[in-house]
N, C-alpha and C. Protein backbone atom coordinates (compact mmCIF):
# COMPACT_ATOMS: atom_id res chain seq x y z
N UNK A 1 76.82 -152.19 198.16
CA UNK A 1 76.46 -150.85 197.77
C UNK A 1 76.18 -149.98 199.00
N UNK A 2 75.67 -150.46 200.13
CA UNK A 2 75.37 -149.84 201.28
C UNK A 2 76.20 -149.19 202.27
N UNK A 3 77.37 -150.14 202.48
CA UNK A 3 79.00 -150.02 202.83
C UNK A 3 79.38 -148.66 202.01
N UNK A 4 78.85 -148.70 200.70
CA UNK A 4 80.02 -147.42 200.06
C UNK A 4 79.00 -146.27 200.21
N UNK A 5 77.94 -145.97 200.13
CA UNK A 5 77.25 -145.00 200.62
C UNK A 5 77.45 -145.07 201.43
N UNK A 6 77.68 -145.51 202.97
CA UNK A 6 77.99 -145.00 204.23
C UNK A 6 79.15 -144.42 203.95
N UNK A 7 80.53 -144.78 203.41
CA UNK A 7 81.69 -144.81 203.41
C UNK A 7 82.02 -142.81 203.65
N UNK A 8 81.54 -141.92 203.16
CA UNK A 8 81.97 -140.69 203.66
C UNK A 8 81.58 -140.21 204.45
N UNK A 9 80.21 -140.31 205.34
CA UNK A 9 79.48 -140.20 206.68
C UNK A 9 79.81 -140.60 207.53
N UNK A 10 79.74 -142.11 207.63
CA UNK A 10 79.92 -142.94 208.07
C UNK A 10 80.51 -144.10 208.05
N UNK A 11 82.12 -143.85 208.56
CA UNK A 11 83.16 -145.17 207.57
C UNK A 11 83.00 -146.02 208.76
N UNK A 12 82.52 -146.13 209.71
CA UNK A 12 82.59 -147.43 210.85
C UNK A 12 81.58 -147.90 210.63
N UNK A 13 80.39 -147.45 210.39
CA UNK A 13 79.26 -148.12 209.96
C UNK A 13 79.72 -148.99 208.21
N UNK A 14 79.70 -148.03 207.67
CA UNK A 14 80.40 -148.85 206.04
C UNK A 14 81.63 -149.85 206.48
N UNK A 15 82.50 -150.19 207.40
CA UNK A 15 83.00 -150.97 207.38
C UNK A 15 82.39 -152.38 207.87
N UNK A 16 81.38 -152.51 208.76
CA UNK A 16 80.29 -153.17 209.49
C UNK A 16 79.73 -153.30 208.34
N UNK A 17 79.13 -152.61 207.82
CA UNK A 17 78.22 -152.88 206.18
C UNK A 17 78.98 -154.24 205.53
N UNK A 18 80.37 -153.83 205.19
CA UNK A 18 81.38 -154.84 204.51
C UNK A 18 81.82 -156.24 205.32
N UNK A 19 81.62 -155.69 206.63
CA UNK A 19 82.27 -157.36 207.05
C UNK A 19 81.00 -158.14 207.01
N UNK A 20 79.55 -157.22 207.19
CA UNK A 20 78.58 -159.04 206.83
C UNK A 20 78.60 -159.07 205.56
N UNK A 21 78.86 -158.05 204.70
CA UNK A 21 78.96 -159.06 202.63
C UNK A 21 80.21 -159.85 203.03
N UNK A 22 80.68 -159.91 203.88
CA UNK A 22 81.80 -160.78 203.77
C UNK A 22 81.37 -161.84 203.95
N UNK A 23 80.41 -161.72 205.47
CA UNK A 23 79.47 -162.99 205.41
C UNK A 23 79.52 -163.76 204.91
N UNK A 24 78.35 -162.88 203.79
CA UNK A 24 77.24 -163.08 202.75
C UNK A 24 77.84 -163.75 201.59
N UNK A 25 79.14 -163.20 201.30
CA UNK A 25 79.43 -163.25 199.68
C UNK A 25 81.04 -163.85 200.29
N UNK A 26 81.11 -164.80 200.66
CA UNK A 26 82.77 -164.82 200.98
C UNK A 26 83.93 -164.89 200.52
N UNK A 27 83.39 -165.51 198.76
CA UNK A 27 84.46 -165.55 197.87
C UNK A 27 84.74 -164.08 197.05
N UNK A 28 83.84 -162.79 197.60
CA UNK A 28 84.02 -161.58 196.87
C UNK A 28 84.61 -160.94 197.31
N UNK A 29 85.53 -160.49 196.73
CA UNK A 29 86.83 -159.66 197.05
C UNK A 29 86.74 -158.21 197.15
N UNK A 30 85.22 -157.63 196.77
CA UNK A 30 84.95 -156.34 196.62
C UNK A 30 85.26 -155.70 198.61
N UNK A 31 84.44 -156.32 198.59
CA UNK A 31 84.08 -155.87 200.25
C UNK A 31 85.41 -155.87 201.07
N UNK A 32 86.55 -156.87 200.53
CA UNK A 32 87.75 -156.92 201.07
C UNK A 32 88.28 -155.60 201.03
N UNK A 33 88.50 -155.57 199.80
CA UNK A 33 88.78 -154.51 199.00
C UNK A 33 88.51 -153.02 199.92
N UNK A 34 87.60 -153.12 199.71
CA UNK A 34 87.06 -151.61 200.85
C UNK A 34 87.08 -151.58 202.11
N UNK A 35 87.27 -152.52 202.60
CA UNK A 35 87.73 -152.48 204.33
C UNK A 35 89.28 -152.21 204.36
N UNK A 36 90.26 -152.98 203.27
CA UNK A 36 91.07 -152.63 203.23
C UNK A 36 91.78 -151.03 203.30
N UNK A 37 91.29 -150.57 202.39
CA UNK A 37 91.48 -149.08 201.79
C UNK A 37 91.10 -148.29 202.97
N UNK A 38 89.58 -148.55 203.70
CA UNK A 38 89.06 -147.53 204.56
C UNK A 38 90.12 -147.77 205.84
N UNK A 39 90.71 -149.20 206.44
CA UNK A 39 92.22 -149.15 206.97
C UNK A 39 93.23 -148.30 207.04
N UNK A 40 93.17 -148.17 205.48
CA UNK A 40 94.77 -147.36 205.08
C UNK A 40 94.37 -146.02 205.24
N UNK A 41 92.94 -145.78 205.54
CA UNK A 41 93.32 -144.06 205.32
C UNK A 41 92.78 -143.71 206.93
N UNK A 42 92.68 -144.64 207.76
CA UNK A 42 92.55 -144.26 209.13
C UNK A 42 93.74 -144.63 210.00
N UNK A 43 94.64 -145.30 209.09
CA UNK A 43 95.75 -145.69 209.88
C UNK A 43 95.65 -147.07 210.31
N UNK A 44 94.95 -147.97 210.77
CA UNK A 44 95.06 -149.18 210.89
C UNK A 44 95.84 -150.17 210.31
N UNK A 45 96.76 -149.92 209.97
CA UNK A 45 97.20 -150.45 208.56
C UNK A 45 97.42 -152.09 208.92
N UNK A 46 97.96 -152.60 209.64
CA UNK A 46 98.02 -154.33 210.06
C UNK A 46 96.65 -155.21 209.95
N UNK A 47 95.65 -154.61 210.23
CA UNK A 47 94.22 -154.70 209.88
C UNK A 47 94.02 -154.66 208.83
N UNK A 48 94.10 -153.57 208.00
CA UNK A 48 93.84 -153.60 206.58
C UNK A 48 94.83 -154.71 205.79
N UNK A 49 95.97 -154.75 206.63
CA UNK A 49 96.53 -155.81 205.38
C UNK A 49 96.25 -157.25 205.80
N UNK A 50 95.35 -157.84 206.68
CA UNK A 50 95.05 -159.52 206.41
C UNK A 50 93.53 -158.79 205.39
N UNK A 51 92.75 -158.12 205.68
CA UNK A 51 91.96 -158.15 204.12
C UNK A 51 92.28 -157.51 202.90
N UNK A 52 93.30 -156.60 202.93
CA UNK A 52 94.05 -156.64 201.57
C UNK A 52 94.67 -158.37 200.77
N UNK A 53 95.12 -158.65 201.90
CA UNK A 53 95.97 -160.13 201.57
C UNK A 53 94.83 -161.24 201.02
N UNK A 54 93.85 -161.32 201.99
CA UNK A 54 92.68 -162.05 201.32
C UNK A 54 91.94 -161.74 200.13
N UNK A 55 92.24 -160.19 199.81
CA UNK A 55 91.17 -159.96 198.54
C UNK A 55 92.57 -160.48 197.17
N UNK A 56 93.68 -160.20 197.49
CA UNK A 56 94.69 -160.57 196.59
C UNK A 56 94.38 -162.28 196.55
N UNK A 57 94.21 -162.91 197.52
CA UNK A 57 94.11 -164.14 196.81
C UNK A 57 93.02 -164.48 196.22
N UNK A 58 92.18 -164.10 196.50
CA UNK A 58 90.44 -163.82 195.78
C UNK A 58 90.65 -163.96 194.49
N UNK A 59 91.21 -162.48 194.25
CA UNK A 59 90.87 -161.69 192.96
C UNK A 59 92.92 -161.40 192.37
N UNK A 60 93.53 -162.40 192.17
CA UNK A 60 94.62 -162.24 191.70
C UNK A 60 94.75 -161.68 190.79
N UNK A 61 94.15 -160.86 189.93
CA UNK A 61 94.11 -160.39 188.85
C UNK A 61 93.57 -158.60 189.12
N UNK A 62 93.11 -158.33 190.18
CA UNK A 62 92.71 -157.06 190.51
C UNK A 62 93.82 -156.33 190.94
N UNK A 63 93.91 -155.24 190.45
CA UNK A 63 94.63 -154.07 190.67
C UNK A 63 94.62 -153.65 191.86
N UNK A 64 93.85 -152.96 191.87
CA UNK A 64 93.36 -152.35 193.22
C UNK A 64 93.58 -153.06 194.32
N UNK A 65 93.14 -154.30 194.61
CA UNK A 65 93.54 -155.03 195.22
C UNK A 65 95.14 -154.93 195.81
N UNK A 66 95.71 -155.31 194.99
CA UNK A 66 96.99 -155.09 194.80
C UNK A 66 97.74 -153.94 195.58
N UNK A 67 97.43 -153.19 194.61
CA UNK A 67 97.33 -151.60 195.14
C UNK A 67 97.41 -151.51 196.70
N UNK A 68 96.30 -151.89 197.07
CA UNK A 68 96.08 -151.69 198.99
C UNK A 68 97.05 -152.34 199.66
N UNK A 69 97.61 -153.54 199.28
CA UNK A 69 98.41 -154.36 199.67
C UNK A 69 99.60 -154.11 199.48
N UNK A 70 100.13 -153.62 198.37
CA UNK A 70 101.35 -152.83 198.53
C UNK A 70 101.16 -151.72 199.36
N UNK A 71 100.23 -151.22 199.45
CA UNK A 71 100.83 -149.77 200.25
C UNK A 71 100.36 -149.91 202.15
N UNK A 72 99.40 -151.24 201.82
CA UNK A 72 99.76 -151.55 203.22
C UNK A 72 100.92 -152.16 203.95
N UNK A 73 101.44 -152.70 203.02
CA UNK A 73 102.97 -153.54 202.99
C UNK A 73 103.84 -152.40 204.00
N UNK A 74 103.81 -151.53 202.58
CA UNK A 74 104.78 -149.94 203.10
C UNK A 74 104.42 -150.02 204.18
N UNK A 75 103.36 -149.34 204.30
CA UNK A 75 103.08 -148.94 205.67
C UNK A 75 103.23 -149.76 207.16
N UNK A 76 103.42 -151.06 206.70
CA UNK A 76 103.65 -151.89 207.93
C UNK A 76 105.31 -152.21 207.77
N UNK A 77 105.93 -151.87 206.98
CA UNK A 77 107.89 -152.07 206.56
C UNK A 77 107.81 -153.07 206.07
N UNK A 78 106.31 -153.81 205.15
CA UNK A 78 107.00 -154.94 204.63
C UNK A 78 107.60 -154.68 203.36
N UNK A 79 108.40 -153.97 203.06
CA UNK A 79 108.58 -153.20 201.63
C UNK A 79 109.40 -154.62 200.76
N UNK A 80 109.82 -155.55 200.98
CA UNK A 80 110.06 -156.86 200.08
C UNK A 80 109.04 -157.71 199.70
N UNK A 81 108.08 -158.05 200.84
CA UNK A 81 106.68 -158.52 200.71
C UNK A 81 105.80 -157.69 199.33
N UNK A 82 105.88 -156.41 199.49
CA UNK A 82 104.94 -155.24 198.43
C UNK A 82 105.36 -155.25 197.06
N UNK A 83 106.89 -155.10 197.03
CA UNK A 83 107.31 -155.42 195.67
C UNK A 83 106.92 -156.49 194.94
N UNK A 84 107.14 -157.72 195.38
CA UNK A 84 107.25 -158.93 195.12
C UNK A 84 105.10 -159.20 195.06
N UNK A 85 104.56 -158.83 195.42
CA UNK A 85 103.52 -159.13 195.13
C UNK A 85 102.26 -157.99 194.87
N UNK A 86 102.91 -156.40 194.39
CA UNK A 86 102.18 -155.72 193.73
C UNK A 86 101.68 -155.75 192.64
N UNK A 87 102.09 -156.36 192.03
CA UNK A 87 101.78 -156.49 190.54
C UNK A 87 100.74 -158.05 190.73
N UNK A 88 99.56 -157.18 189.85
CA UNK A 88 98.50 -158.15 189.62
C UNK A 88 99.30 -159.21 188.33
N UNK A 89 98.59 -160.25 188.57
CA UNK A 89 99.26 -161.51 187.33
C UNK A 89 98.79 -160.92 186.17
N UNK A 90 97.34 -160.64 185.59
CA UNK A 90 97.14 -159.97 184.50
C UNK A 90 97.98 -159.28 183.68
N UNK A 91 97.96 -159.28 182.70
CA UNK A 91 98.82 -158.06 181.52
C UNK A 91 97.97 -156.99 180.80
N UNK A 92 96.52 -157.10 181.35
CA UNK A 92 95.64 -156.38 180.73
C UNK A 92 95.62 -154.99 181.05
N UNK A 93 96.58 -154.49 181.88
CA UNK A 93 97.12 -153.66 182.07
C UNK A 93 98.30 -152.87 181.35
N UNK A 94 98.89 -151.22 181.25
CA UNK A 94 100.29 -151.48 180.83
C UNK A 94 101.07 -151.33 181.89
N UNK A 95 102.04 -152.42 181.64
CA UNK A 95 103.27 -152.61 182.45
C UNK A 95 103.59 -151.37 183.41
N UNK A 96 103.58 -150.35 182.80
CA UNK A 96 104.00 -149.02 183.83
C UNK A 96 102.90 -148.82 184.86
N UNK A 97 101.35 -149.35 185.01
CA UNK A 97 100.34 -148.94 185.85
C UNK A 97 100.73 -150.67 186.60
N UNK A 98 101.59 -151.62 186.27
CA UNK A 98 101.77 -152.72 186.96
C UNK A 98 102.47 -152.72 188.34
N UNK A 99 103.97 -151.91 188.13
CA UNK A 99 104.74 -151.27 188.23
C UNK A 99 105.11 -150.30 189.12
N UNK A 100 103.70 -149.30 189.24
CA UNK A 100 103.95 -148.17 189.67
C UNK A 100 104.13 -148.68 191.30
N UNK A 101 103.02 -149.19 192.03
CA UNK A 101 103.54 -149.30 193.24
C UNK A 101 104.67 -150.28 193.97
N UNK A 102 105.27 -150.98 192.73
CA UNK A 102 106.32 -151.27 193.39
C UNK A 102 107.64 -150.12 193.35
N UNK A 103 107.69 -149.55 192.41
CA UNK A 103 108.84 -148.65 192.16
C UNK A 103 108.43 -147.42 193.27
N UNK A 104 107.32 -147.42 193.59
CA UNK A 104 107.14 -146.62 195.27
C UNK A 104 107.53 -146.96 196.18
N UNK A 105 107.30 -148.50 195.79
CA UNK A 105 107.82 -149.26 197.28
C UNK A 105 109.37 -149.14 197.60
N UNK A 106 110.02 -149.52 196.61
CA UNK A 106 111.40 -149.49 196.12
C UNK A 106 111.63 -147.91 196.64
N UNK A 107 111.57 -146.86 196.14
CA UNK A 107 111.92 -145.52 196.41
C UNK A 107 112.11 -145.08 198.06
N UNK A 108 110.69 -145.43 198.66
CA UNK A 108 110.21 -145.32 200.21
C UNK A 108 111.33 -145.77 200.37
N UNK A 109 111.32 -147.60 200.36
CA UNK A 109 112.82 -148.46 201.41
C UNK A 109 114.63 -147.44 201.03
N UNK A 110 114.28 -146.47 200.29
CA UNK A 110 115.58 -146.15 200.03
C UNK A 110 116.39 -146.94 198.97
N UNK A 111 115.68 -147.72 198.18
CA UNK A 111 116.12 -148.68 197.42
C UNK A 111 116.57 -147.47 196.11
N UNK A 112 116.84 -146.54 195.93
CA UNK A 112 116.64 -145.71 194.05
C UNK A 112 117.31 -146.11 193.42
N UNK A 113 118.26 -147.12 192.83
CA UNK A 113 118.87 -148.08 191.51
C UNK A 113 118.02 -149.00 191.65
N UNK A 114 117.26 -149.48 192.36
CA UNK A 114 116.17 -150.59 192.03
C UNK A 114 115.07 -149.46 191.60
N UNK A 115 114.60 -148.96 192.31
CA UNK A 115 113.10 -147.83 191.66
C UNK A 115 113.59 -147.45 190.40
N UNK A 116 114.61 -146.81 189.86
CA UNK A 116 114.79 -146.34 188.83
C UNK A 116 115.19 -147.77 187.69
N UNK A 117 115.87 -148.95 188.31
CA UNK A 117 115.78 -150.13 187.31
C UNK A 117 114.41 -150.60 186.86
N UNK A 118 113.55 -150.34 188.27
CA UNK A 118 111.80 -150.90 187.69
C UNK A 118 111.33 -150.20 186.80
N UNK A 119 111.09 -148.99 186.95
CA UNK A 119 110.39 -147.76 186.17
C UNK A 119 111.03 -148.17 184.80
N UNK A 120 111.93 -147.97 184.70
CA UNK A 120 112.90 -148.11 183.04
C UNK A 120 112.51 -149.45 182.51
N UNK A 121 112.30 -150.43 182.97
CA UNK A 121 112.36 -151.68 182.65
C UNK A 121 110.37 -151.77 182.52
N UNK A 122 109.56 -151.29 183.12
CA UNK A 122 108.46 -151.14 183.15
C UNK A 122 107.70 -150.25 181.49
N UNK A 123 108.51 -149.04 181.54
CA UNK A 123 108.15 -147.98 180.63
C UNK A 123 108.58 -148.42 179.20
N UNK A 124 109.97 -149.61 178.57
CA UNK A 124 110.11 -149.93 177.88
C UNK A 124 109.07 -151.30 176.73
């Protein structure tokens, strides 16, 4: 909780906040989670994706998770890596919010008969 109250003041301190719950809590994927993200929006992105990658194996079922990891993927050109493992295992989701960041991923690489095969195949 301390990490995310720093997080708009102070995102180097909130990231320090998160790596001792990492410590603390090592099997929790939350804290991954948010170091990840605060990565992606400072640019670090190779950084953010070994704790994107760790909170995905954590929490295989988290979105979000997910989420960071695909778009850290992008952001580092792993755009086959992102597809292939954006989508949380869960179905408790619908398919089109499963979906969405791979058919980004797909679009970015220049892939559009694959983005437009996912989306269609997603939305049905």
């Amino acid at each position: 909780m301390y990490g995310v109250f720093l997080l708009k003041e102070h995102p180097a301190l909130a990231v320090d906040a998160f790596r001792r719950e990492i410590e603390v809590s090592p099997s929790d994927a939350a804290p991954r989670i948010q170091v990840a993200l605060e990565f992606l929006r400072t640019g670090d992105y190779q950084e953010g994706l070994n704790y994107a990658k760790e909170a995905v194996g954590l929490a295989p079922n988290n979105f979000v998770a997910h989420v960071a990891y695909g778009r850290l993927c992008a952001e580092t050109g792993k755009i086959d890596v992102r597809c292939k493992n954006c989508k949380p295992r869960s179905n408790s989701l619908p398919a089109s919010r499963r979906s969405l960041c791979a058919v980004r991923a797909l679009w970015k690489a220049g892939r559009k008969s694959e983005a437009e095969r996912e989306q269609t195949s997603s939305s049905v």
